[in-house]
N, C-alpha and C. Protein backbone atom coordinates (compact mmCIF):
# COMPACT_ATOMS: atom_id res chain seq x y z
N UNK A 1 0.85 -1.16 0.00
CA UNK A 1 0.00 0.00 0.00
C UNK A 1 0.90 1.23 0.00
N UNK A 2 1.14 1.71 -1.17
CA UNK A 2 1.72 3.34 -1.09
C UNK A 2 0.91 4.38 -0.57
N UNK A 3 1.10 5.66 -0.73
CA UNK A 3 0.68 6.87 -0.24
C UNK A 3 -0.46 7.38 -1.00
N UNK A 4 -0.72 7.21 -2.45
CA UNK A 4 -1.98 7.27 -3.25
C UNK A 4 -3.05 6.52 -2.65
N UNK A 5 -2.46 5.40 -2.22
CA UNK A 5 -3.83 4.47 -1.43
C UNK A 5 -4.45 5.01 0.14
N UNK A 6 -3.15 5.33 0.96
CA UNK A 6 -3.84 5.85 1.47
C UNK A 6 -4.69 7.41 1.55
N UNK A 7 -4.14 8.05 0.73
CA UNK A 7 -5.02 9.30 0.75
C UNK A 7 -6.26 8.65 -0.48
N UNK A 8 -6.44 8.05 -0.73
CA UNK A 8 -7.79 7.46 -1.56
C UNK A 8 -8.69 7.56 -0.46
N UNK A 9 -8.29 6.31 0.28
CA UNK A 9 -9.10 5.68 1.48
C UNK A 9 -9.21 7.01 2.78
N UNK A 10 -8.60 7.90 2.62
CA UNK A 10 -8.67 8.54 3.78
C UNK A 10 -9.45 9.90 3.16
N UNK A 11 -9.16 10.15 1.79
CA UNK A 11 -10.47 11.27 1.39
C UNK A 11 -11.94 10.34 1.87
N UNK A 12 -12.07 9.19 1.22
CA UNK A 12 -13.44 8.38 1.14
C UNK A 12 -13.68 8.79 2.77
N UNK A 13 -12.97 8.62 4.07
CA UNK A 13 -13.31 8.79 4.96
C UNK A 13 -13.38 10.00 5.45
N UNK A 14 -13.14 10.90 4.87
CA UNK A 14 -13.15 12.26 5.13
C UNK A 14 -14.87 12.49 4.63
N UNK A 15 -14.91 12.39 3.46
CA UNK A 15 -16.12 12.24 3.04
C UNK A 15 -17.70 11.61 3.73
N UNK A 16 -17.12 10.70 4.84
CA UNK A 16 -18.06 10.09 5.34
C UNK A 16 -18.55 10.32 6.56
N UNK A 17 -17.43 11.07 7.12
CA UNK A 17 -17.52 11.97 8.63
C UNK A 17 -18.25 13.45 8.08
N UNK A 18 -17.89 14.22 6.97
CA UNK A 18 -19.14 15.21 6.53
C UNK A 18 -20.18 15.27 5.87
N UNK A 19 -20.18 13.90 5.63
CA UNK A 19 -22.06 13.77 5.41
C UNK A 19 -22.95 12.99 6.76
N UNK A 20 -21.88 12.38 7.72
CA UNK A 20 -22.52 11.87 9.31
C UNK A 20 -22.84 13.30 9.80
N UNK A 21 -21.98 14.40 9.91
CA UNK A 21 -21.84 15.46 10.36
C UNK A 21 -23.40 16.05 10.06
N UNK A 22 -23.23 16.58 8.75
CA UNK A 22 -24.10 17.03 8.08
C UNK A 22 -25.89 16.48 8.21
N UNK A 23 -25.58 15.25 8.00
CA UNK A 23 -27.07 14.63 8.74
C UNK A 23 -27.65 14.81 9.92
N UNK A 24 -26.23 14.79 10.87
CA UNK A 24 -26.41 14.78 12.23
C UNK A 24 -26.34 16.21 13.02
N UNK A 25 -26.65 17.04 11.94
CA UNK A 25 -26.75 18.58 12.50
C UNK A 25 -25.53 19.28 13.71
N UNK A 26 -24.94 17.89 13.87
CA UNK A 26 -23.72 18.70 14.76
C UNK A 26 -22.14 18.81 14.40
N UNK A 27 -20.77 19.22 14.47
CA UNK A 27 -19.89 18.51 14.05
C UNK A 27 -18.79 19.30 15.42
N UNK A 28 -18.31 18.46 15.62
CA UNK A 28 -16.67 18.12 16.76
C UNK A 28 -16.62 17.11 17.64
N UNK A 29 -15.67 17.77 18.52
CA UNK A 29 -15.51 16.82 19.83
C UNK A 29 -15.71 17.74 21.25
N UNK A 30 -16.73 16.73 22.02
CA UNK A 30 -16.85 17.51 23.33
C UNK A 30 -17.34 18.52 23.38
N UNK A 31 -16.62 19.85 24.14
CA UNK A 31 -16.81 21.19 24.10
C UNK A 31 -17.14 21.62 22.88
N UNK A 32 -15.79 21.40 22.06
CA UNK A 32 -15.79 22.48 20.73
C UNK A 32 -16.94 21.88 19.87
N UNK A 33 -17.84 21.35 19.91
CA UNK A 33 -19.09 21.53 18.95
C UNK A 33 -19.60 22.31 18.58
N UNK A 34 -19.77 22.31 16.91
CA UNK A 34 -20.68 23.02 16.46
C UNK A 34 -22.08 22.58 16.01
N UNK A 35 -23.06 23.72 15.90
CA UNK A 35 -24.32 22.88 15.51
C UNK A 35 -25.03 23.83 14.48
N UNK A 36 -25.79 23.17 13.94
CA UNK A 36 -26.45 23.99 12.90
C UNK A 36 -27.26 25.38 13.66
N UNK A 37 -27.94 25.11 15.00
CA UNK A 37 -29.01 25.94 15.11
C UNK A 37 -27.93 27.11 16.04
N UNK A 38 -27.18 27.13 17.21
CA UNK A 38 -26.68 27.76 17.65
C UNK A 38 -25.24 28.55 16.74
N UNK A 39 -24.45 27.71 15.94
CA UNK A 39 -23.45 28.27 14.97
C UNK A 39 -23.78 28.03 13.71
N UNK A 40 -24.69 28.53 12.99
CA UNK A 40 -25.05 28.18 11.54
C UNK A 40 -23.80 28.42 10.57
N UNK A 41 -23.02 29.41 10.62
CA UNK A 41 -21.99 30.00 10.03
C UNK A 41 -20.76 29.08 9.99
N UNK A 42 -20.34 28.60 11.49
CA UNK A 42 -19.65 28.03 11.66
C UNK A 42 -19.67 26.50 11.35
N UNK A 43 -20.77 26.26 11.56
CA UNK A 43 -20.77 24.67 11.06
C UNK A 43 -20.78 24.62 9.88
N UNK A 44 -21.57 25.36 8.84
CA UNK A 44 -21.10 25.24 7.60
C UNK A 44 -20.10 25.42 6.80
N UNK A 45 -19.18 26.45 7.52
CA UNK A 45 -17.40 26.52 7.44
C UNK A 45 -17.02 25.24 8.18
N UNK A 46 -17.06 24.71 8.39
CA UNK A 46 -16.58 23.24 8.88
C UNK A 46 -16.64 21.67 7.63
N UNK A 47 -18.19 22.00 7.61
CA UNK A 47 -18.08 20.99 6.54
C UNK A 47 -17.71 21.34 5.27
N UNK A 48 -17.76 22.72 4.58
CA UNK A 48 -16.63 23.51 3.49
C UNK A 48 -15.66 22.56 4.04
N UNK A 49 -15.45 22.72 4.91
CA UNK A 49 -13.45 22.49 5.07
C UNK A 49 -13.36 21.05 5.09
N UNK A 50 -14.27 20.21 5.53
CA UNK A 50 -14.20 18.62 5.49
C UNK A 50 -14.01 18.14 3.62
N UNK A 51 -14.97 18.72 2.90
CA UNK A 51 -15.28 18.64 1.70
C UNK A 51 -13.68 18.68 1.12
N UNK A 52 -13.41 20.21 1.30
CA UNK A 52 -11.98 20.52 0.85
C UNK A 52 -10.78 19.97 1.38
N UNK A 53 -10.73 19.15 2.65
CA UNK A 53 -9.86 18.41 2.51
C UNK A 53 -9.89 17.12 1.91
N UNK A 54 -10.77 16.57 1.94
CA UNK A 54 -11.23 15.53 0.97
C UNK A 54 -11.04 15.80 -0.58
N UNK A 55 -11.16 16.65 -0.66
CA UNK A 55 -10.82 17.26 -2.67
C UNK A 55 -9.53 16.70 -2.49
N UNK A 56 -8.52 17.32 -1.72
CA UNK A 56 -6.91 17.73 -1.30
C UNK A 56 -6.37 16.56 -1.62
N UNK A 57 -7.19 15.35 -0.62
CA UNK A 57 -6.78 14.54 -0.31
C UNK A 57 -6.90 12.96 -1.89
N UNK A 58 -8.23 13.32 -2.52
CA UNK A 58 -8.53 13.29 -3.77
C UNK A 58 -7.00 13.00 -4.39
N UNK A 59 -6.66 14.65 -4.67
CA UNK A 59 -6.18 14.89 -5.95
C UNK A 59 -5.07 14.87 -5.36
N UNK A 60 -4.11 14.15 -4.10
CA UNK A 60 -3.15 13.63 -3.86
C UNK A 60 -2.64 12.28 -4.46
N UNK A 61 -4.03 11.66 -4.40
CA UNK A 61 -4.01 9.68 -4.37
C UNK A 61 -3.98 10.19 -5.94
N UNK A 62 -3.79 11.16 -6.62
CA UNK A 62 -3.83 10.70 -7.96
C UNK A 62 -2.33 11.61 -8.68
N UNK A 63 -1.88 12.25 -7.67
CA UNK A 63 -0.14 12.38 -7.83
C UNK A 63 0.83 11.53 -7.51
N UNK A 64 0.38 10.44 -6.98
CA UNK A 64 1.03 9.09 -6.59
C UNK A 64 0.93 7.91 -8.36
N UNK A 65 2.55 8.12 -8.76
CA UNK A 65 2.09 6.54 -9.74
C UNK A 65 3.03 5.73 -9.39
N UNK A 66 3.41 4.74 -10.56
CA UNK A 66 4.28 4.35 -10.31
C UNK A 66 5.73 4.23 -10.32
N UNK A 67 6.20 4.11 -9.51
CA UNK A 67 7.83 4.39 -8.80
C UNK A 67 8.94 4.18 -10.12
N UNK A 68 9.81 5.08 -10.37
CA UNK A 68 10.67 4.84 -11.18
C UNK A 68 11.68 3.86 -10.83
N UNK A 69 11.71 2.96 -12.15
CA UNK A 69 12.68 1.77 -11.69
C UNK A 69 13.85 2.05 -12.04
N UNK A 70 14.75 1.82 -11.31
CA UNK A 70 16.25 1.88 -11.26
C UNK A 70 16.64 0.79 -12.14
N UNK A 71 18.01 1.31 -12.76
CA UNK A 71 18.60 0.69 -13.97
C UNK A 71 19.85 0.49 -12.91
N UNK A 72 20.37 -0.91 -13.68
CA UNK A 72 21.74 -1.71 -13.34
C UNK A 72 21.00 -3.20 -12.71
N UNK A 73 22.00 -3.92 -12.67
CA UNK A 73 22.74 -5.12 -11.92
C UNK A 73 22.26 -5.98 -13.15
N UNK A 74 22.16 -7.38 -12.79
CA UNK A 74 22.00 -8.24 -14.13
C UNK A 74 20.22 -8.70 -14.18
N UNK A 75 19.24 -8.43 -13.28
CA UNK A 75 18.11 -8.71 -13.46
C UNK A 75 17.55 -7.40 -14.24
N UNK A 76 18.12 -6.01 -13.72
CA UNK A 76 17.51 -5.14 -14.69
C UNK A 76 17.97 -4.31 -15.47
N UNK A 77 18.63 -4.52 -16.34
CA UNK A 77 19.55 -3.84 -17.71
C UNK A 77 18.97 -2.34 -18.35
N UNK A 78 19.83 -1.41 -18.03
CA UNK A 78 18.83 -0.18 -19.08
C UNK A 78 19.41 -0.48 -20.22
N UNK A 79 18.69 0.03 -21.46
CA UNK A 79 19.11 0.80 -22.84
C UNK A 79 18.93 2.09 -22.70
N UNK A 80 20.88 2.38 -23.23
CA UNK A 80 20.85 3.78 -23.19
C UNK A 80 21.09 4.06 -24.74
N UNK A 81 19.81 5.31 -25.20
CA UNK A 81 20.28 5.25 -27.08
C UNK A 81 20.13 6.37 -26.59
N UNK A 82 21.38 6.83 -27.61
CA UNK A 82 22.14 8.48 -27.81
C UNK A 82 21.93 8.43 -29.20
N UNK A 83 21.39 9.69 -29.51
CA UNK A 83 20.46 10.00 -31.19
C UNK A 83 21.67 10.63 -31.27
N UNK A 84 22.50 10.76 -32.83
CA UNK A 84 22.75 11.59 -33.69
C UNK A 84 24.28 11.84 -32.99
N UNK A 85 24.56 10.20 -32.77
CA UNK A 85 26.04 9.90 -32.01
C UNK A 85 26.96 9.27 -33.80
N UNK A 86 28.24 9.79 -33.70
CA UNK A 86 28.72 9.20 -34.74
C UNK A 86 30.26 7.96 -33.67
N UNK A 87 29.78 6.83 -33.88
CA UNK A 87 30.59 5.84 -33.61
C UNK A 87 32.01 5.63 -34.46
């Protein structure tokens, strides 16, 4: 599992804590809660920001490919061609 996988799996879960949120009219921990009826402003700057890290986190898992393979030893041989070489 590389680093594309986990920011895949961890947007998807980002995603799933702001639509629990969102259903559930409240979003934090403990004290710092927000709620729709007492912080309308604020809770909806919250789940903005859940959304947008989830984008973030998105369009991370898809800057992840695959790893450049190293050339040498006898299992993996490069070809090196030099254009417009006179031998």
């Amino acid at each position: 599992m590389n680093l594309s996988d986990v920011a895949l799996i961890a947007s998807v879960a980002v995603l799933i804590v702001a639509i629990v949120d969102w259903r559930r009219g409240k979003t934090g921990l403990l004290n710092l809660q927000l709620t729709k009826e007492k912080t309308p402003d604020k809770f909806w700057y919250a789940i903005v920001l859940y959304i947008n890290i989830a984008i973030g986190l998105l369009w991370l898992s898809g800057m992840g490919g695959e790893p450049e393979t190293q050339c040498g030893g006898a299992d993996n041989p490069c070809d090196i061609v030099v254009e417009g070489a006179v031998a």
